[in-house]
PDB file of N, CA and C in Angstrom:
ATOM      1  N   UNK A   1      51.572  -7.936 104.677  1.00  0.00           N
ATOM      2  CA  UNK A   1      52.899  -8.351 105.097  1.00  0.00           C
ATOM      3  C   UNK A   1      53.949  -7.295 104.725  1.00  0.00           C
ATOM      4  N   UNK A   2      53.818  -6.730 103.585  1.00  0.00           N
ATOM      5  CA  UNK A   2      54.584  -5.975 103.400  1.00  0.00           C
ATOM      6  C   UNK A   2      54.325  -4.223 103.708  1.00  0.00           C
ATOM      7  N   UNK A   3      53.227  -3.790 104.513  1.00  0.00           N
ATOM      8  CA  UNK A   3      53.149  -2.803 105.109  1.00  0.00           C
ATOM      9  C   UNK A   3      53.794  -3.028 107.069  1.00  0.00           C
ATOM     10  N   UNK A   4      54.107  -4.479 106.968  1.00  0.00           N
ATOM     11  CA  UNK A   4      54.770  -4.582 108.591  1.00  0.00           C
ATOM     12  C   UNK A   4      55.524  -4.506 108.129  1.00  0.00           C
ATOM     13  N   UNK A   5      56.625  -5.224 107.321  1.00  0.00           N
ATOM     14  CA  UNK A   5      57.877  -4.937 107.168  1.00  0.00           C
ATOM     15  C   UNK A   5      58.332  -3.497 107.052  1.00  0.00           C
ATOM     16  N   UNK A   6      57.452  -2.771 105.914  1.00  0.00           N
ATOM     17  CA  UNK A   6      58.375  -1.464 105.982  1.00  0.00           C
ATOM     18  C   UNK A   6      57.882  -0.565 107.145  1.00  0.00           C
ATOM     19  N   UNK A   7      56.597  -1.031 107.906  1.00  0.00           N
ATOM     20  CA  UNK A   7      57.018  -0.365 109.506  1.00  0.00           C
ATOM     21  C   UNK A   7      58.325  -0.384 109.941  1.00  0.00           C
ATOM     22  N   UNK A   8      58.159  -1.854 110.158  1.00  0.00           N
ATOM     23  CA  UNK A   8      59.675  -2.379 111.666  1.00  0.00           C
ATOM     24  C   UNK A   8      60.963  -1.716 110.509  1.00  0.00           C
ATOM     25  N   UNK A   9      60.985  -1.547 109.562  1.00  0.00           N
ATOM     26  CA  UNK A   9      62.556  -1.147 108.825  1.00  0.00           C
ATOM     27  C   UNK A   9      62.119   0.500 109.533  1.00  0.00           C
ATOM     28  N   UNK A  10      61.365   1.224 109.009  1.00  0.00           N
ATOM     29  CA  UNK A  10      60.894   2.401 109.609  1.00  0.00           C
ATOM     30  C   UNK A  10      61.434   3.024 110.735  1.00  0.00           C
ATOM     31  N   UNK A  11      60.602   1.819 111.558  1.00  0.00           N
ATOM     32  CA  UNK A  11      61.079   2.291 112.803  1.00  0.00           C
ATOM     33  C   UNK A  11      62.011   1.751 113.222  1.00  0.00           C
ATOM     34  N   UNK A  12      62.976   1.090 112.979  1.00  0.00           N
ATOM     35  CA  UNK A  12      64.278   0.494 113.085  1.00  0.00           C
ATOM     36  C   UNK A  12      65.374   1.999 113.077  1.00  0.00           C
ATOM     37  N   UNK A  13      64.946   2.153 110.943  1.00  0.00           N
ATOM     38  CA  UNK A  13      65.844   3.375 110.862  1.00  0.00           C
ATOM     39  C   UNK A  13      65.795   4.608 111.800  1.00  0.00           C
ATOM     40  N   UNK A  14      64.464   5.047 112.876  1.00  0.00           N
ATOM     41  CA  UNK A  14      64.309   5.715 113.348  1.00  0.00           C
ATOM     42  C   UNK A  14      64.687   5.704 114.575  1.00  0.00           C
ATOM     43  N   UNK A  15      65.395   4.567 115.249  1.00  0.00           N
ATOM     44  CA  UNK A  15      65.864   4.507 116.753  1.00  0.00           C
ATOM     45  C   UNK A  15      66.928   4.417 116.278  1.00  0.00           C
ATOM     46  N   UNK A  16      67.484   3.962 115.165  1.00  0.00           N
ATOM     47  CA  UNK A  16      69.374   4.479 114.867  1.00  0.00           C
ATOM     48  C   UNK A  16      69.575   5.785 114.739  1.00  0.00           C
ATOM     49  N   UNK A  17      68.754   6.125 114.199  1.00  0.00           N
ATOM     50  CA  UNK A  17      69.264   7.878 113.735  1.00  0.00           C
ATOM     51  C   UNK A  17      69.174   8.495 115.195  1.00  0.00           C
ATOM     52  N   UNK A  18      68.453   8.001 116.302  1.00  0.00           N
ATOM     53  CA  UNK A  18      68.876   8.764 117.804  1.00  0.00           C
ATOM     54  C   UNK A  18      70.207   8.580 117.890  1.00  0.00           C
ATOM     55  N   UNK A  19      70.827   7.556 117.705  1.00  0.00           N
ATOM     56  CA  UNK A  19      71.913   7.316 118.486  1.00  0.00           C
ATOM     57  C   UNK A  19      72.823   8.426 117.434  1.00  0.00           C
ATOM     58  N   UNK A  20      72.774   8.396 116.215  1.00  0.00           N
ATOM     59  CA  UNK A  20      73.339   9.700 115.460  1.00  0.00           C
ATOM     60  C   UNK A  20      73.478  10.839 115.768  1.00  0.00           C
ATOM     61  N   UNK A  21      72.368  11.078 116.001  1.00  0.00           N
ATOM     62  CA  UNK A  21      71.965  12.209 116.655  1.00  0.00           C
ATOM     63  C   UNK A  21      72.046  12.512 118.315  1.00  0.00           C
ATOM     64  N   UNK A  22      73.235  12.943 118.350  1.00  0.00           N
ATOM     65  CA  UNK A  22      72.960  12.948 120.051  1.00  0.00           C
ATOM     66  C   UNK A  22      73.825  14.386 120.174  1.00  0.00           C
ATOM     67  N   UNK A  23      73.153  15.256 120.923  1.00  0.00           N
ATOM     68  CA  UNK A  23      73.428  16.612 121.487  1.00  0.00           C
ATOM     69  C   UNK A  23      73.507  16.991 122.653  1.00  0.00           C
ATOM     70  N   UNK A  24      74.774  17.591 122.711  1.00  0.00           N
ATOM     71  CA  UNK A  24      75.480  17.777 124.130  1.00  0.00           C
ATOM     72  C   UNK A  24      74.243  18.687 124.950  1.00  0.00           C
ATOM     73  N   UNK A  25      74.172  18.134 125.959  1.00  0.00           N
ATOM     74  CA  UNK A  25      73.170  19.327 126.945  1.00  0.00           C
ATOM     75  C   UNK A  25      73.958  20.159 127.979  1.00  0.00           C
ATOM     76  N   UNK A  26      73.845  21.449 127.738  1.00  0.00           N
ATOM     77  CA  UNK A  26      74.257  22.480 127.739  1.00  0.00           C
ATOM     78  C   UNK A  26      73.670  23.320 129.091  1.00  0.00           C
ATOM     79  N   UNK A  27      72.950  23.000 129.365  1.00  0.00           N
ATOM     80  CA  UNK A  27      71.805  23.913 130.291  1.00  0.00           C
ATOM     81  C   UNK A  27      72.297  24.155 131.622  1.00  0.00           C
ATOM     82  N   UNK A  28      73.703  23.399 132.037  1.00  0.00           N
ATOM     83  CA  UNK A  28      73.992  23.536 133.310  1.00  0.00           C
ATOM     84  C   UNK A  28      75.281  24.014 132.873  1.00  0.00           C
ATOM     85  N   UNK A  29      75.481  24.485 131.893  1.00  0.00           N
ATOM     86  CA  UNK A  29      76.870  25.922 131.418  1.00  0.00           C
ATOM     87  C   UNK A  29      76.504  27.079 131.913  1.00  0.00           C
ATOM     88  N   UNK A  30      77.745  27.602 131.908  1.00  0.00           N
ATOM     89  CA  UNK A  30      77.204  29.212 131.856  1.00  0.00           C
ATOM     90  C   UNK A  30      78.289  29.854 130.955  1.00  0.00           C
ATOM     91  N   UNK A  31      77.903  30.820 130.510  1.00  0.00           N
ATOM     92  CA  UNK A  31      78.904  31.998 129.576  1.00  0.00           C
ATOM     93  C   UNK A  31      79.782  32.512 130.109  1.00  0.00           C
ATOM     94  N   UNK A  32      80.930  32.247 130.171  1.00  0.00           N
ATOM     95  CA  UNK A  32      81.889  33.456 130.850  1.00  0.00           C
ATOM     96  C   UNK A  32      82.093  34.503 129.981  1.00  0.00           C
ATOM     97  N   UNK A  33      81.996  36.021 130.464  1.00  0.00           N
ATOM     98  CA  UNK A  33      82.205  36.992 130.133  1.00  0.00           C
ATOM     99  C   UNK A  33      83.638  37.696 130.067  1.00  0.00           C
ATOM    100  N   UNK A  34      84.260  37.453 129.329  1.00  0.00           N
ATOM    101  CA  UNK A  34      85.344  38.618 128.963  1.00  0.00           C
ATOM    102  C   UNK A  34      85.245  39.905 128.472  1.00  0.00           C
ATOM    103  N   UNK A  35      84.301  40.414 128.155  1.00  0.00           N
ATOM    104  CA  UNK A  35      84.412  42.080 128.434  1.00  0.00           C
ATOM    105  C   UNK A  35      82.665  42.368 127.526  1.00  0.00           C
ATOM    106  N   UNK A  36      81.976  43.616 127.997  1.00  0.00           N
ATOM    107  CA  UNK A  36      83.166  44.383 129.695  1.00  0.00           C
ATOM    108  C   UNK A  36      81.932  43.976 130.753  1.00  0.00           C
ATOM    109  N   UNK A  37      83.294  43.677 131.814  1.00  0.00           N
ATOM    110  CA  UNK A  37      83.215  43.196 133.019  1.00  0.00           C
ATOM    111  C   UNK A  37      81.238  43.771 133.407  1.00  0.00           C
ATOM    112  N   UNK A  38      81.204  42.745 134.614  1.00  0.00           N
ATOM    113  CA  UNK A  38      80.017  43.645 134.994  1.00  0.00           C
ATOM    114  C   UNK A  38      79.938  44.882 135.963  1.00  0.00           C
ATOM    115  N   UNK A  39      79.433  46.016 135.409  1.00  0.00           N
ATOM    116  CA  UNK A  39      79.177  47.497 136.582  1.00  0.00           C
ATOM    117  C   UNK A  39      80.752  48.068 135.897  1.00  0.00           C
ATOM    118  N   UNK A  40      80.356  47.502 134.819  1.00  0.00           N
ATOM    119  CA  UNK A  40      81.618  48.534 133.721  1.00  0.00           C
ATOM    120  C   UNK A  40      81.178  49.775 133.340  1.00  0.00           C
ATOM    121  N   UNK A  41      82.193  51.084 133.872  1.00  0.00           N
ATOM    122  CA  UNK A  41      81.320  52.384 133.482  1.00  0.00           C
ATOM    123  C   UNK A  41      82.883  53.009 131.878  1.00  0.00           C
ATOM    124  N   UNK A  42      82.085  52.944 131.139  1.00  0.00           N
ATOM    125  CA  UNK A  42      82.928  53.209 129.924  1.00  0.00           C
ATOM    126  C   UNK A  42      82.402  54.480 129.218  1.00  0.00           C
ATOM    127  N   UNK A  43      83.701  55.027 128.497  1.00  0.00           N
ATOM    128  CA  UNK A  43      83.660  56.490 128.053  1.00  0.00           C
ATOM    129  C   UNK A  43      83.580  56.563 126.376  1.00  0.00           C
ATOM    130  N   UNK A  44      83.993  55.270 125.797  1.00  0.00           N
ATOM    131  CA  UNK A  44      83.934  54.707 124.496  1.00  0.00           C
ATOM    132  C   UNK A  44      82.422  54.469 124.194  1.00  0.00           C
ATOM    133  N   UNK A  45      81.001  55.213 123.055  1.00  0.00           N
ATOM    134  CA  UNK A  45      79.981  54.365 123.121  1.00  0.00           C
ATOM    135  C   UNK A  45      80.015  53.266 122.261  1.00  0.00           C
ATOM    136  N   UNK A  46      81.052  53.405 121.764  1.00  0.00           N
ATOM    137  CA  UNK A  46      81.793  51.523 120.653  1.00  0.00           C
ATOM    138  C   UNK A  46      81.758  50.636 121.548  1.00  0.00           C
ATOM    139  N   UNK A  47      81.098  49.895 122.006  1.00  0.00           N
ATOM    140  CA  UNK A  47      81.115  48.583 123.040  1.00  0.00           C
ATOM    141  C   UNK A  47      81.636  47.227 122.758  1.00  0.00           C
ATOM    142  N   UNK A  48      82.830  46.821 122.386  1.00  0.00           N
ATOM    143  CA  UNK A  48      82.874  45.689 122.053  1.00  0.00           C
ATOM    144  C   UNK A  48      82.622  44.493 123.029  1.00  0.00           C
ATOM    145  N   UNK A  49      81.576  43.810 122.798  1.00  0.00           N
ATOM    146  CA  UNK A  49      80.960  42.767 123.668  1.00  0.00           C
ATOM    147  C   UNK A  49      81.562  41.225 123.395  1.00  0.00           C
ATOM    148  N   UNK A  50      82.325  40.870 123.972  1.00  0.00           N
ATOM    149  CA  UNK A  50      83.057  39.285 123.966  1.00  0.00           C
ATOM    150  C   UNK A  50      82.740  38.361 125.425  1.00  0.00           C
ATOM    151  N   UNK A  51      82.826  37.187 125.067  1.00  0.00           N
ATOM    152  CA  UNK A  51      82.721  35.904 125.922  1.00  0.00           C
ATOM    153  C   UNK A  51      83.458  34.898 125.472  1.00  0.00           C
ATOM    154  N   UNK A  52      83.980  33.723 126.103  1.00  0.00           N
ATOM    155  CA  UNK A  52      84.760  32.834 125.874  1.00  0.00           C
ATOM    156  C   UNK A  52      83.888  32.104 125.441  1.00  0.00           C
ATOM    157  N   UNK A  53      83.651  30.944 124.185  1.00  0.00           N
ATOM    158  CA  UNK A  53      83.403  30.219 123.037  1.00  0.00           C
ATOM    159  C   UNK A  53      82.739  29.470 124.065  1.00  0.00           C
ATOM    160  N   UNK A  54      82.309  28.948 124.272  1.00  0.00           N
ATOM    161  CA  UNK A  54      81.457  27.649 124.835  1.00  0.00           C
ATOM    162  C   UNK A  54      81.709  26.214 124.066  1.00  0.00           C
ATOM    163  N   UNK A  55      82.135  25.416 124.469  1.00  0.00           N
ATOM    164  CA  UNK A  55      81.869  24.184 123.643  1.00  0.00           C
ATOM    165  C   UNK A  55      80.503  23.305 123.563  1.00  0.00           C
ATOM    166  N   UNK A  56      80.025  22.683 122.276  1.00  0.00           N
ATOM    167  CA  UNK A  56      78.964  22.483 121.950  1.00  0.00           C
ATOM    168  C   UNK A  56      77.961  23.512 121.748  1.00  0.00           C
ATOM    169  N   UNK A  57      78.004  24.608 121.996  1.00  0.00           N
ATOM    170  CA  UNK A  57      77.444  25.998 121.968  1.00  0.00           C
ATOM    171  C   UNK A  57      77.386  25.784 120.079  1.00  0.00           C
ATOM    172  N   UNK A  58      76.378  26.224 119.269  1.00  0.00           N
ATOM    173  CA  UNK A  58      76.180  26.666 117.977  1.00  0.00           C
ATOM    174  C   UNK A  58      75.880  28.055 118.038  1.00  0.00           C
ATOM    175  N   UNK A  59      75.379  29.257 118.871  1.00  0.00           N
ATOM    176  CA  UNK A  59      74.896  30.301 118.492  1.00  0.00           C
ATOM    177  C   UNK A  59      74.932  30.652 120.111  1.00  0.00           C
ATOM    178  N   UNK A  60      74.499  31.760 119.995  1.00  0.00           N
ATOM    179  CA  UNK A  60      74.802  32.752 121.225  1.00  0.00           C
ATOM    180  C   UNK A  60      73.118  33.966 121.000  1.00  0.00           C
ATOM    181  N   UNK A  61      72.496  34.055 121.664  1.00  0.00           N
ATOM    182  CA  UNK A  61      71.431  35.369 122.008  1.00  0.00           C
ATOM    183  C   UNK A  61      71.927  36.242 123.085  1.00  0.00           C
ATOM    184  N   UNK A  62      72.418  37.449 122.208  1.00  0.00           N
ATOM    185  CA  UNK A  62      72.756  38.336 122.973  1.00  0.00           C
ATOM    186  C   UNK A  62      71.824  39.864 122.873  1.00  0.00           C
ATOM    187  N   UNK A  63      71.295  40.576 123.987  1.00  0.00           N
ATOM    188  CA  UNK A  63      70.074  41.202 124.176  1.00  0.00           C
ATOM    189  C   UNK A  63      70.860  42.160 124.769  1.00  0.00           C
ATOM    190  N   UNK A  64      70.326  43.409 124.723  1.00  0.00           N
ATOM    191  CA  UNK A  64      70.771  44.897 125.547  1.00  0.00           C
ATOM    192  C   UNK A  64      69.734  45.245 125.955  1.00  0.00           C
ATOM    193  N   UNK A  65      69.738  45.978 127.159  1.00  0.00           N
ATOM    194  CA  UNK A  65      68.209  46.521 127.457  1.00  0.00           C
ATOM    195  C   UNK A  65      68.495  47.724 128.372  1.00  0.00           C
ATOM    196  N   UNK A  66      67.850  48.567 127.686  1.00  0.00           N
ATOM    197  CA  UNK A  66      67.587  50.539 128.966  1.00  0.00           C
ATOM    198  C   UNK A  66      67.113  50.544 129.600  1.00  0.00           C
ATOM    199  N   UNK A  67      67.315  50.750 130.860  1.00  0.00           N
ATOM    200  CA  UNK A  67      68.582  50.635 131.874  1.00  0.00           C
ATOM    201  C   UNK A  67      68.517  49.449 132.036  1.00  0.00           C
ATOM    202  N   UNK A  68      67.326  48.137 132.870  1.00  0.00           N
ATOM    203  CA  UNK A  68      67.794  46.615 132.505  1.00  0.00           C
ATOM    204  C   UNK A  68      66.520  45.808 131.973  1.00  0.00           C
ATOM    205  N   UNK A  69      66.837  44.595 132.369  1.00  0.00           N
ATOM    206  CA  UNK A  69      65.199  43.993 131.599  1.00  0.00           C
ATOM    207  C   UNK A  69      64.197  43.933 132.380  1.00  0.00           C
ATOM    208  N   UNK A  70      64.145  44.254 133.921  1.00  0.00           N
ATOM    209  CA  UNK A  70      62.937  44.343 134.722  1.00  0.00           C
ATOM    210  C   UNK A  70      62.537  45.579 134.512  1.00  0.00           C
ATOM    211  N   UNK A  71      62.887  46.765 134.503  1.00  0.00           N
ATOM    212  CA  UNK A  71      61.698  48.273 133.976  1.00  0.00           C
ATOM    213  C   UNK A  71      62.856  48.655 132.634  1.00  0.00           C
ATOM    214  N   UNK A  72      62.744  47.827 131.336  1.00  0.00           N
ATOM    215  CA  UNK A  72      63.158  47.944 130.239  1.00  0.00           C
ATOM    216  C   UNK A  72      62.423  49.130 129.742  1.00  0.00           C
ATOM    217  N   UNK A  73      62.800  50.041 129.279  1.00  0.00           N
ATOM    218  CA  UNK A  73      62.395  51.365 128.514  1.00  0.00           C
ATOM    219  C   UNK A  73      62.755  51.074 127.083  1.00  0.00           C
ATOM    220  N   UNK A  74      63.717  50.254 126.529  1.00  0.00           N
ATOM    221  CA  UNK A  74      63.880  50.013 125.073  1.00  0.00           C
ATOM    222  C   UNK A  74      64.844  48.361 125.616  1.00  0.00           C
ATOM    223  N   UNK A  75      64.722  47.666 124.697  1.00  0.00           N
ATOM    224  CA  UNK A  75      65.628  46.519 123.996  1.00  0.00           C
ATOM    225  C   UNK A  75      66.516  47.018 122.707  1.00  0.00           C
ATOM    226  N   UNK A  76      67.563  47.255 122.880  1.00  0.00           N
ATOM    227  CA  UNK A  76      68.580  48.148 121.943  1.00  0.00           C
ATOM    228  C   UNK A  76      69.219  47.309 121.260  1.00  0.00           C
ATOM    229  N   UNK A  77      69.004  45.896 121.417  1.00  0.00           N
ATOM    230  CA  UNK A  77      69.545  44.983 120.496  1.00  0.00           C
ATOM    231  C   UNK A  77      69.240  42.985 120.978  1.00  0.00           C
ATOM    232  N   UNK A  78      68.819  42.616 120.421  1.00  0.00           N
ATOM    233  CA  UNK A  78      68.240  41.336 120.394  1.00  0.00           C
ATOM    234  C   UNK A  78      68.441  40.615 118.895  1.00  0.00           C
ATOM    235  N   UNK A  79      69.836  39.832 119.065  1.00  0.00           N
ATOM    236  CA  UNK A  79      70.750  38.940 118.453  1.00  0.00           C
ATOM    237  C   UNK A  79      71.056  37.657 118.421  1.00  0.00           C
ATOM    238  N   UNK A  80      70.794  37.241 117.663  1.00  0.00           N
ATOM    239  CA  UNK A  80      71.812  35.694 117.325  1.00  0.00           C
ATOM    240  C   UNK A  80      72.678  35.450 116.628  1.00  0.00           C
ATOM    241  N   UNK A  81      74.078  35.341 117.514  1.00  0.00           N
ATOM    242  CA  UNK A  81      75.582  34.851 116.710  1.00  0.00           C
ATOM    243  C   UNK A  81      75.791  33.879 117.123  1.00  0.00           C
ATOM    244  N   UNK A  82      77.097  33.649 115.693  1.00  0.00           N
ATOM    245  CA  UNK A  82      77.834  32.269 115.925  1.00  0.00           C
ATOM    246  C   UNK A  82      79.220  32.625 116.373  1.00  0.00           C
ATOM    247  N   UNK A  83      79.484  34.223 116.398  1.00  0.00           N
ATOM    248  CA  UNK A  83      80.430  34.519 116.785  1.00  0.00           C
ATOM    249  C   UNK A  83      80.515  34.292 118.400  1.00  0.00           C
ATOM    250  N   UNK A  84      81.746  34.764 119.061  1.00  0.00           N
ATOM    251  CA  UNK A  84      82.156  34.788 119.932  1.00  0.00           C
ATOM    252  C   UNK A  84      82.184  36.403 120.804  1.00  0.00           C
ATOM    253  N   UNK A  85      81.531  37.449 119.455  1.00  0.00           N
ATOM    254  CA  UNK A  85      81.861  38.668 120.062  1.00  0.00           C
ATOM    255  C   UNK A  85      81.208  39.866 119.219  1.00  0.00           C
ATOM    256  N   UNK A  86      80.471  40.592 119.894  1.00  0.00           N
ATOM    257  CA  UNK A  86      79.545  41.894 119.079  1.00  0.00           C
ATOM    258  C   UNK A  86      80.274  42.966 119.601  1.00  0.00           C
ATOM    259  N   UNK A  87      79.860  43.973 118.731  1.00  0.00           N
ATOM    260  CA  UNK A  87      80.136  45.765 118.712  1.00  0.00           C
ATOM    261  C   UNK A  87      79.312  45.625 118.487  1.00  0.00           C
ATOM    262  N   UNK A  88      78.719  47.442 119.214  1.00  0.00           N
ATOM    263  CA  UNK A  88      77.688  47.939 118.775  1.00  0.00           C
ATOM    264  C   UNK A  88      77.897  49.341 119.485  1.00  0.00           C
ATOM    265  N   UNK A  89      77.242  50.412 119.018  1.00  0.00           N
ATOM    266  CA  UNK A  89      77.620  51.433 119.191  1.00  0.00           C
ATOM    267  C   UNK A  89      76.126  52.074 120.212  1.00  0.00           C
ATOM    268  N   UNK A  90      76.560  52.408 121.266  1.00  0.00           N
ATOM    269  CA  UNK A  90      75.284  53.281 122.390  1.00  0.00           C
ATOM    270  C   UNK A  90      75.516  54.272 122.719  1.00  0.00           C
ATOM    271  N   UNK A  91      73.957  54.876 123.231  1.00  0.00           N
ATOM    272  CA  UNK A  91      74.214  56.356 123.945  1.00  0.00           C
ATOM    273  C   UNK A  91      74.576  56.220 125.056  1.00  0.00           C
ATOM    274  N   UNK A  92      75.057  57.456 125.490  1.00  0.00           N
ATOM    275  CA  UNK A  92      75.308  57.603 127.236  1.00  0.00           C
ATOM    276  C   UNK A  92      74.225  57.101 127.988  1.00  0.00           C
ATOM    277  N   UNK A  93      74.151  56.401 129.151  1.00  0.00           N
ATOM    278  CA  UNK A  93      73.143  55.889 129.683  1.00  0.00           C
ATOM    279  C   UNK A  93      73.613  54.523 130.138  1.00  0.00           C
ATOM    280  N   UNK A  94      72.665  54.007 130.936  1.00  0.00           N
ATOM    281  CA  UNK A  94      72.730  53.357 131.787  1.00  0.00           C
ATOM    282  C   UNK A  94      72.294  51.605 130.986  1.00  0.00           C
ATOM    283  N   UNK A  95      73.015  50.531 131.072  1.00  0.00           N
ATOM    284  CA  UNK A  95      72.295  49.548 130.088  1.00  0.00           C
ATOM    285  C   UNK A  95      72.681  47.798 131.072  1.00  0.00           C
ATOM    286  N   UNK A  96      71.771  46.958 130.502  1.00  0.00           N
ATOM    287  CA  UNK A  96      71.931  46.101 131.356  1.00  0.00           C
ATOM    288  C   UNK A  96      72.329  44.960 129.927  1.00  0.00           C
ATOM    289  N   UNK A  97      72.905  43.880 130.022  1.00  0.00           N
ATOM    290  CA  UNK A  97      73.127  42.768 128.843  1.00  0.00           C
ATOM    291  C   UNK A  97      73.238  41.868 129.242  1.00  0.00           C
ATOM    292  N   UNK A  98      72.863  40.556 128.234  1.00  0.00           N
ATOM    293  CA  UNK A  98      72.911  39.022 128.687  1.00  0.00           C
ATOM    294  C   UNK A  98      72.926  38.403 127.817  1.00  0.00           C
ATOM    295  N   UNK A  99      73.545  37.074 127.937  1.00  0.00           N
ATOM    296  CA  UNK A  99      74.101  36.267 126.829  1.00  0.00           C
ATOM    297  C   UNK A  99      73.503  35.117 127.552  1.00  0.00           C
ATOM    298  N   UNK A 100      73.554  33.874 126.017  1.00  0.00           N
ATOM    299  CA  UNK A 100      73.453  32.840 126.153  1.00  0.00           C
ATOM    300  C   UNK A 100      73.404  31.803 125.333  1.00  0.00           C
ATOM    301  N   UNK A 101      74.430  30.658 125.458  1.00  0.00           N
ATOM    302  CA  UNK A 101      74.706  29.777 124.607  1.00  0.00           C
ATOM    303  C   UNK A 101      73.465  28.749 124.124  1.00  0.00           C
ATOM    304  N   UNK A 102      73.520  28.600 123.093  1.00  0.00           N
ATOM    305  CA  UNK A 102      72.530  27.923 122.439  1.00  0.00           C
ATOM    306  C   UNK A 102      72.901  26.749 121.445  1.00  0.00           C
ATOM    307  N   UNK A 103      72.080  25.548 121.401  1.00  0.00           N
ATOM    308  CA  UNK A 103      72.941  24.603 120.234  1.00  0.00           C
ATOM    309  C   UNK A 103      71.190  23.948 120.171  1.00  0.00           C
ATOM    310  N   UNK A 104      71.438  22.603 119.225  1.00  0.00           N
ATOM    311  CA  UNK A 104      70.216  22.036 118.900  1.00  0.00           C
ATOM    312  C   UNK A 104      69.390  21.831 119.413  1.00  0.00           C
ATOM    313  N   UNK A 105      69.660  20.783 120.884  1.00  0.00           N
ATOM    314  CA  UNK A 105      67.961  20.828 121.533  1.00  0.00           C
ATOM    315  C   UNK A 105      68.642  21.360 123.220  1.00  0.00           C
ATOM    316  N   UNK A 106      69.412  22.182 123.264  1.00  0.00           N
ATOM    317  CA  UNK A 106      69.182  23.026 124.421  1.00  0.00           C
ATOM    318  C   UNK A 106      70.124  23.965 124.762  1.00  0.00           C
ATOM    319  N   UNK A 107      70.104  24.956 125.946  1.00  0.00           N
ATOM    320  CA  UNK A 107      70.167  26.624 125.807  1.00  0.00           C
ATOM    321  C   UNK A 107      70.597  26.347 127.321  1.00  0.00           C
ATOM    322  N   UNK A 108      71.845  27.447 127.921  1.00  0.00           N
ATOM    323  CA  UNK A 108      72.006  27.824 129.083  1.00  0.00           C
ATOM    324  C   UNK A 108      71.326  29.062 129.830  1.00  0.00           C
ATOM    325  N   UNK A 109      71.546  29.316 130.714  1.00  0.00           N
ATOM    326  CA  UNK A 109      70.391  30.761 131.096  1.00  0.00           C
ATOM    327  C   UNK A 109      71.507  31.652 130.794  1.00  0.00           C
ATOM    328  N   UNK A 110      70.691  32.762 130.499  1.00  0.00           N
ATOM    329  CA  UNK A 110      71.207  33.608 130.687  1.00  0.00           C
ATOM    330  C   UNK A 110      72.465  34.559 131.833  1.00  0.00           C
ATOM    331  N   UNK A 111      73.091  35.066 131.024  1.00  0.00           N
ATOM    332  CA  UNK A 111      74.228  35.710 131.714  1.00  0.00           C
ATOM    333  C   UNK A 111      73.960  36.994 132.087  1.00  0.00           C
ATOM    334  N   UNK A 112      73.920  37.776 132.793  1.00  0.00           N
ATOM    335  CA  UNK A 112      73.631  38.707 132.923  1.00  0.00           C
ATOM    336  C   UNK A 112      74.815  40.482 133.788  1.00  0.00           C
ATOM    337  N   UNK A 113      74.635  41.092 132.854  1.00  0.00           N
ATOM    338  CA  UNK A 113      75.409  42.163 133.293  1.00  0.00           C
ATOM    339  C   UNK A 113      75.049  43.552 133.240  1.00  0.00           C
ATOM    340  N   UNK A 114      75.646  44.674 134.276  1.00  0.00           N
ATOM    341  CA  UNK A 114      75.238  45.793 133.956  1.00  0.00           C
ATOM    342  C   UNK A 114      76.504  47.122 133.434  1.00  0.00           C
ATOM    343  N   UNK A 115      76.062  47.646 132.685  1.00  0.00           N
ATOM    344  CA  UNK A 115      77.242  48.414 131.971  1.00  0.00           C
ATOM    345  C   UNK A 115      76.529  49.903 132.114  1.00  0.00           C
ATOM    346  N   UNK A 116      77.772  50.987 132.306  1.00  0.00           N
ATOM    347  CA  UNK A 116      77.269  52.418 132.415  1.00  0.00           C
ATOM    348  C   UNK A 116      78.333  52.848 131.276  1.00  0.00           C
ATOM    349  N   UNK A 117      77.389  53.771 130.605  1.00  0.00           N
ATOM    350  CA  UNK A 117      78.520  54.647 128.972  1.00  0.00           C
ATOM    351  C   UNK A 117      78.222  56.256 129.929  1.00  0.00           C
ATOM    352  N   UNK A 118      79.439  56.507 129.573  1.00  0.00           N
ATOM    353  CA  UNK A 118      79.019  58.309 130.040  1.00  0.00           C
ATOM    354  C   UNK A 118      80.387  58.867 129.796  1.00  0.00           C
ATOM    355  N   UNK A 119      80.275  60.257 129.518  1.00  0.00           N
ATOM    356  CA  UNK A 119      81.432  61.193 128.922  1.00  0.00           C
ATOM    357  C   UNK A 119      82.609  60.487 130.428  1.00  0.00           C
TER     358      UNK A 119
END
């Protein structure tokens, strides 16, 4: 008798804590990009990389890739922030980047952009 009871309390406490627990789904967001734009050709290799905050968003994966991610020659940076915005410093060359908001149980796709650094 007293291994049913502390089932049903069990599982009692365990269909309340859903309702506690409830996380915004995210998956039909997307990242807006505030800089830099996409088919940005820049003379600075200081890149400061920003997007507007997402709500419900906890973290952000932000990835660089030479020249992009279909014939990737290097991944130059593969990140997770809580910020809103990376630097990072590159060579001249050709680079592709993508972001994407992330929180507890789900993730938007990826954003995707292409950036050129050159004198």
């Amino acid at each position: 008798m007293l291994r049913k009871l502390t089932l049903i309390i069990l599982i009692s406490l365990l269909l309340g804590c859903e309702e506690l627990i409830e996380v915004e789904d995210i998956t039909n967001e997307t990242v807006s990009i505030l800089a830099p734009v996409n088919n940005s050709t820049l003379t600075d290799t200081t890149v400061n990389f920003s997007w507007q905050a997402l709500e419900f968003a906890e973290s952000y994966q932000l990835q660089i890739a030479l020249p992009n991610f279909e014939n990737a020659q290097a991944i130059v940076e593969d990140t997770t922030l809580t910020a809103s915005n990376f630097t990072k410093t590159l060579e001249l060359g050709i680079y592709q980047w993508r972001i994407k908001a992330i929180n507890f149980a789900y993730e938007t796709a990826f954003t995707t952009l292409n950036l050129n650094i050159e004198d």
